[in-house]
N, C-alpha and C. Protein backbone atom coordinates (compact mmCIF):
# COMPACT_ATOMS: atom_id res chain seq x y z
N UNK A 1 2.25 -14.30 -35.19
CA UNK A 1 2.17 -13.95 -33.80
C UNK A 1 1.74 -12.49 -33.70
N UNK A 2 0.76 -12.02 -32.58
CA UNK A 2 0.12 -10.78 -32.94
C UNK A 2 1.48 -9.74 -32.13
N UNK A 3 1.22 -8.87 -32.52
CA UNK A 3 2.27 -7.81 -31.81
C UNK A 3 1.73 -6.92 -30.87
N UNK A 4 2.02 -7.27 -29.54
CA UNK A 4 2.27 -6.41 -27.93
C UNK A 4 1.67 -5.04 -28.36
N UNK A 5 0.98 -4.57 -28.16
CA UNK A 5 0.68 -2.77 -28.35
C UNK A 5 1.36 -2.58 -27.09
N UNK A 6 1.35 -3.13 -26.14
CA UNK A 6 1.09 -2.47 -24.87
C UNK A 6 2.34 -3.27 -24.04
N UNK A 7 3.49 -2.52 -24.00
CA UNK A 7 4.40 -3.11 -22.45
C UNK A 7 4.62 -2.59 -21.75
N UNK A 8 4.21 -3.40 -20.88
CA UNK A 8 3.99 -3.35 -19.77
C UNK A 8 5.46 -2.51 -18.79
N UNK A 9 6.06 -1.34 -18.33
CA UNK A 9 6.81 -0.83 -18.01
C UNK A 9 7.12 -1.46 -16.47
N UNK A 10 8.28 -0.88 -16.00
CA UNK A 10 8.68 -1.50 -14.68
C UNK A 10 7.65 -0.56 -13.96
N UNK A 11 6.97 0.45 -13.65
CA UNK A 11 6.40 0.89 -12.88
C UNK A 11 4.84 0.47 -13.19
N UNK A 12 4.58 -0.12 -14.13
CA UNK A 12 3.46 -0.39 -14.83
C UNK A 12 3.11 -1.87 -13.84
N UNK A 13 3.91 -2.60 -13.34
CA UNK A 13 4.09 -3.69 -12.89
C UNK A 13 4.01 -3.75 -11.09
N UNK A 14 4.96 -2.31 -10.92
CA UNK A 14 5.15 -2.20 -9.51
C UNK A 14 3.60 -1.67 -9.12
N UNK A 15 3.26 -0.99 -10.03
CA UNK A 15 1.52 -0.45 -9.35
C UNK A 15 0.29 -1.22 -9.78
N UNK A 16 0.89 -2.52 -10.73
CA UNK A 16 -0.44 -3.39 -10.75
C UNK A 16 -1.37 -3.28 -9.89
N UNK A 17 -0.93 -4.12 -8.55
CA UNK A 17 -1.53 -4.17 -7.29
C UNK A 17 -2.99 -3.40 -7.36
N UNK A 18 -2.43 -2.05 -7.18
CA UNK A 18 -3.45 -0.97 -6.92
C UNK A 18 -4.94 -0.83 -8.03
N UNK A 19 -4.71 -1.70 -8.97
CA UNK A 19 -6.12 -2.12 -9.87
C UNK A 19 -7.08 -2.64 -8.84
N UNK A 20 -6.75 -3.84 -8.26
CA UNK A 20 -7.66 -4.54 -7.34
C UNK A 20 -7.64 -4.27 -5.80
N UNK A 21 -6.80 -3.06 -5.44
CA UNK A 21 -6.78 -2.77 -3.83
C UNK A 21 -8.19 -2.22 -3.65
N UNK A 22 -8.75 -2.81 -2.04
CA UNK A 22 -9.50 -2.68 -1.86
C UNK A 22 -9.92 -1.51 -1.22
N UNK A 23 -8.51 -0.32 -1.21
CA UNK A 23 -8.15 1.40 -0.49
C UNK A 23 -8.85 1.76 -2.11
N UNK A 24 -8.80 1.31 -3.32
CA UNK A 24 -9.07 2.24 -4.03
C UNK A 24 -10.67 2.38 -4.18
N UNK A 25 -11.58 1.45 -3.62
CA UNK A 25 -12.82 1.43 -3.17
C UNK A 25 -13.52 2.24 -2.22
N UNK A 26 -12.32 2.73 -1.80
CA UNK A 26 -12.64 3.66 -0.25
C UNK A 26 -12.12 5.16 -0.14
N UNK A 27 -12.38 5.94 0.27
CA UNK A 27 -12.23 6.89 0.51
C UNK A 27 -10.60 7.18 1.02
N UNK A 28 -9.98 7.84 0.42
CA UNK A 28 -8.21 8.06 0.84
C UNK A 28 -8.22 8.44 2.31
N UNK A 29 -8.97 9.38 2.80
CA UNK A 29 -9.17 9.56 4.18
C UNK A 29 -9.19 8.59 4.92
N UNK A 30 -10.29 7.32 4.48
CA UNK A 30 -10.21 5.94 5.88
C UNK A 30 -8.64 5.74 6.11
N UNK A 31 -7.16 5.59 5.14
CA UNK A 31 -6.13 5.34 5.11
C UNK A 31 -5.56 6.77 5.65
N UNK A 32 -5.87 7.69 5.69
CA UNK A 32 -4.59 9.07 6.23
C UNK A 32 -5.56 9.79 7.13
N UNK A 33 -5.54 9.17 8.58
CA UNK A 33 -6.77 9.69 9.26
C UNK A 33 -6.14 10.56 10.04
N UNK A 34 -6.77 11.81 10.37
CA UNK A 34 -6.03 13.18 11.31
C UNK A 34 -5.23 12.40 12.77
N UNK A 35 -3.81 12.44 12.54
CA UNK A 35 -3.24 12.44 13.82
C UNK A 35 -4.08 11.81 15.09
N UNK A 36 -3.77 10.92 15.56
CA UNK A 36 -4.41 10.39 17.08
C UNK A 36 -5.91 9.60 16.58
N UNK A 37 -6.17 10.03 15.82
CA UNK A 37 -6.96 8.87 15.09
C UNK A 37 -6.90 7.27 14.95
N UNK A 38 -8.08 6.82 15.37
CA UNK A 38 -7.75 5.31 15.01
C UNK A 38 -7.38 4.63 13.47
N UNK A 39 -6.58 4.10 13.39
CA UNK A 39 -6.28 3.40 12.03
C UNK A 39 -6.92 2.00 11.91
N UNK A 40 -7.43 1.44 12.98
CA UNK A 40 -8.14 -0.18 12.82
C UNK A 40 -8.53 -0.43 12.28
N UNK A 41 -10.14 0.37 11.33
CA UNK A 41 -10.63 0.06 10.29
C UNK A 41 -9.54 -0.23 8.82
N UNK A 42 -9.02 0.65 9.11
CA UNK A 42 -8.46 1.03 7.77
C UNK A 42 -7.26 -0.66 7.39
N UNK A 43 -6.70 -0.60 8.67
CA UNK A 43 -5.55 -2.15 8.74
C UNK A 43 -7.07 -3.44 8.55
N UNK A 44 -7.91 -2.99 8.89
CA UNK A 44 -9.04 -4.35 9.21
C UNK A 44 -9.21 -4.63 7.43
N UNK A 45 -9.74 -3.60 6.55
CA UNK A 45 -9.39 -3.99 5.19
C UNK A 45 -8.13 -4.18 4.53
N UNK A 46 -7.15 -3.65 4.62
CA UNK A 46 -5.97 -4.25 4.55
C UNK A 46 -5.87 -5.67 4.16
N UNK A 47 -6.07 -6.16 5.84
CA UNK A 47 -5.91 -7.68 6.03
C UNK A 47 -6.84 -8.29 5.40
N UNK A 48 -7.80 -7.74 4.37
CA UNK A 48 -8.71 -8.65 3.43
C UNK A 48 -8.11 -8.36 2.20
N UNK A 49 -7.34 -7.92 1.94
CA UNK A 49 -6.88 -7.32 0.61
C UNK A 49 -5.60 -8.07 0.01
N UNK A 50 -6.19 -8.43 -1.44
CA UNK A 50 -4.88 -9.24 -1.94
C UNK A 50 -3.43 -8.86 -2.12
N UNK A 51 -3.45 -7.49 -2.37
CA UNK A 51 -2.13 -6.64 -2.82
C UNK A 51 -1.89 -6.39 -1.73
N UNK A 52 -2.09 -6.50 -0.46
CA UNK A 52 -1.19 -6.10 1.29
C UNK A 52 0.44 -6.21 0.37
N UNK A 53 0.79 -7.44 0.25
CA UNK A 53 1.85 -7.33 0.59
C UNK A 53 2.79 -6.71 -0.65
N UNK A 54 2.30 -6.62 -1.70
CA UNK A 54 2.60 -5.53 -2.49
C UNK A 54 2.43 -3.81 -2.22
N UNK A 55 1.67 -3.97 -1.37
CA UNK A 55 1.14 -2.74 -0.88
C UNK A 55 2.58 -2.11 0.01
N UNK A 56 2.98 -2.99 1.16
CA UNK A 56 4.05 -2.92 1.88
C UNK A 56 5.05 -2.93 1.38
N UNK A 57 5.19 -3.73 0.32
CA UNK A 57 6.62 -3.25 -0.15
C UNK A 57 6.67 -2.19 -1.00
N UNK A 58 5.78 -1.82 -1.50
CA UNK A 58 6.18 -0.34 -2.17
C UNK A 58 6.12 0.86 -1.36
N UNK A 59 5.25 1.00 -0.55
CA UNK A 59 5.39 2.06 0.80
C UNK A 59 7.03 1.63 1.29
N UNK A 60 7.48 0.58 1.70
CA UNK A 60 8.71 0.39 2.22
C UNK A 60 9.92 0.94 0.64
N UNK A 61 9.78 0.71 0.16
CA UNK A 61 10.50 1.05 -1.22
C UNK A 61 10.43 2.55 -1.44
N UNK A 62 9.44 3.16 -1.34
CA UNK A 62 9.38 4.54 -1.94
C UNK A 62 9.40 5.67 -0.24
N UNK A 63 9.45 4.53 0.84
CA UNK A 63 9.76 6.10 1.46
C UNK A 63 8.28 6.74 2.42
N UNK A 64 7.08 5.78 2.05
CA UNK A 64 6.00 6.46 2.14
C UNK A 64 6.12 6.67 3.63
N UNK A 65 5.71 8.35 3.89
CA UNK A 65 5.83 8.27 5.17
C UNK A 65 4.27 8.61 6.25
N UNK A 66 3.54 8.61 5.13
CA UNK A 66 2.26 9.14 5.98
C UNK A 66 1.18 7.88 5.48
N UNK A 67 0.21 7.48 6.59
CA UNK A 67 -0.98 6.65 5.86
C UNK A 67 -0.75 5.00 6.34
N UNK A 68 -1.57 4.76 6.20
CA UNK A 68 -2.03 3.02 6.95
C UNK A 68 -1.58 2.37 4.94
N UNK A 69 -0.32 1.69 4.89
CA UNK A 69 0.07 0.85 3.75
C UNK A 69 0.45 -0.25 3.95
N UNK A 70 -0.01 -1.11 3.27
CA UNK A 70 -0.44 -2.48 3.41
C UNK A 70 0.10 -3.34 5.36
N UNK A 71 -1.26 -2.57 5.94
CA UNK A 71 -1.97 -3.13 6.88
C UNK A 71 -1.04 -2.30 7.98
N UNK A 72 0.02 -1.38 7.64
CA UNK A 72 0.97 -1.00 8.97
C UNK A 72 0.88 0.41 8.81
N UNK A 73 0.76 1.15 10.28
CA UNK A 73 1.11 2.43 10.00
C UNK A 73 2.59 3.02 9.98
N UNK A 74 2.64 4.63 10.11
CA UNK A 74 3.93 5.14 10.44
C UNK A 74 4.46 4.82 10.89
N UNK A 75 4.28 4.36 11.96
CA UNK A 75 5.08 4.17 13.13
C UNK A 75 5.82 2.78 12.70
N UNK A 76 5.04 1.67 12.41
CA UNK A 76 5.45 0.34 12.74
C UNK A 76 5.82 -0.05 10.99
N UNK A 77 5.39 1.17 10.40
CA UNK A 77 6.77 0.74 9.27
C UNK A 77 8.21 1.27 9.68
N UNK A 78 8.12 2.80 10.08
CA UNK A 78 9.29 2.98 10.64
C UNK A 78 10.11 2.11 11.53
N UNK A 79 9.78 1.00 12.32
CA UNK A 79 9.68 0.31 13.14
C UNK A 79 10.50 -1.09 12.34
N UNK A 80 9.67 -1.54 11.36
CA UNK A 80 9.68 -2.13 10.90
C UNK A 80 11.58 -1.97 9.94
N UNK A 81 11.77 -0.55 8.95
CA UNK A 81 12.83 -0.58 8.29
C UNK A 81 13.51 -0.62 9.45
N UNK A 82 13.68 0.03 10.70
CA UNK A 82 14.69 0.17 11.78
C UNK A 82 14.93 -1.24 12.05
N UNK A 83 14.45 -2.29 11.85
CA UNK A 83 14.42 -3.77 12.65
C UNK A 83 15.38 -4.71 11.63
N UNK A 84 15.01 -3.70 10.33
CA UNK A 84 15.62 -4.75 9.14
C UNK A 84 17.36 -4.32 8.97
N UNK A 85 17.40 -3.30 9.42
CA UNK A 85 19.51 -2.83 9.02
C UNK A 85 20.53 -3.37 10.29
């Protein structure tokens, strides 16, 4: 049996996702747009993107407090943990 070079760590796993997100194709700006800015584009790829919902739960997990993550902004994640306690 050949032997593993490579294991895979718990954070190694939690940031899979982000290999195939379709934010890492794009410019970080379309996702953290200046205040009062529209975020639509940015949620419009989102919602084509396989890792959304990996995306969301690690923004919800780590706290993220700035930026359009998987498909929701500030607000309506904040929104969102407030809905869940």
């Amino acid at each position: 049996m050949p032997i593993n070079t490579h294991v895979l760590t718990a954070t190694d796993r939690e940031l899979s996702w982000q290999e195939t997100a379709l934010c890492a194709q794009t410019s970080p700006d379309f996702f953290f747009p200046d205040p009062g800015s529209s975020t639509r584009e940015a949620k419009r790829l989102c919602a084509a993107c396989e890792g959304r919902e990996a995306c969301l739960e690690y923004a919800l997990t780590h706290d993220e407090r700035f930026g359009v993550w998987g498909g929701l902004s500030e607000q309506e994640r904040h929104d969102l943990k407030r809905g869940s306690r």
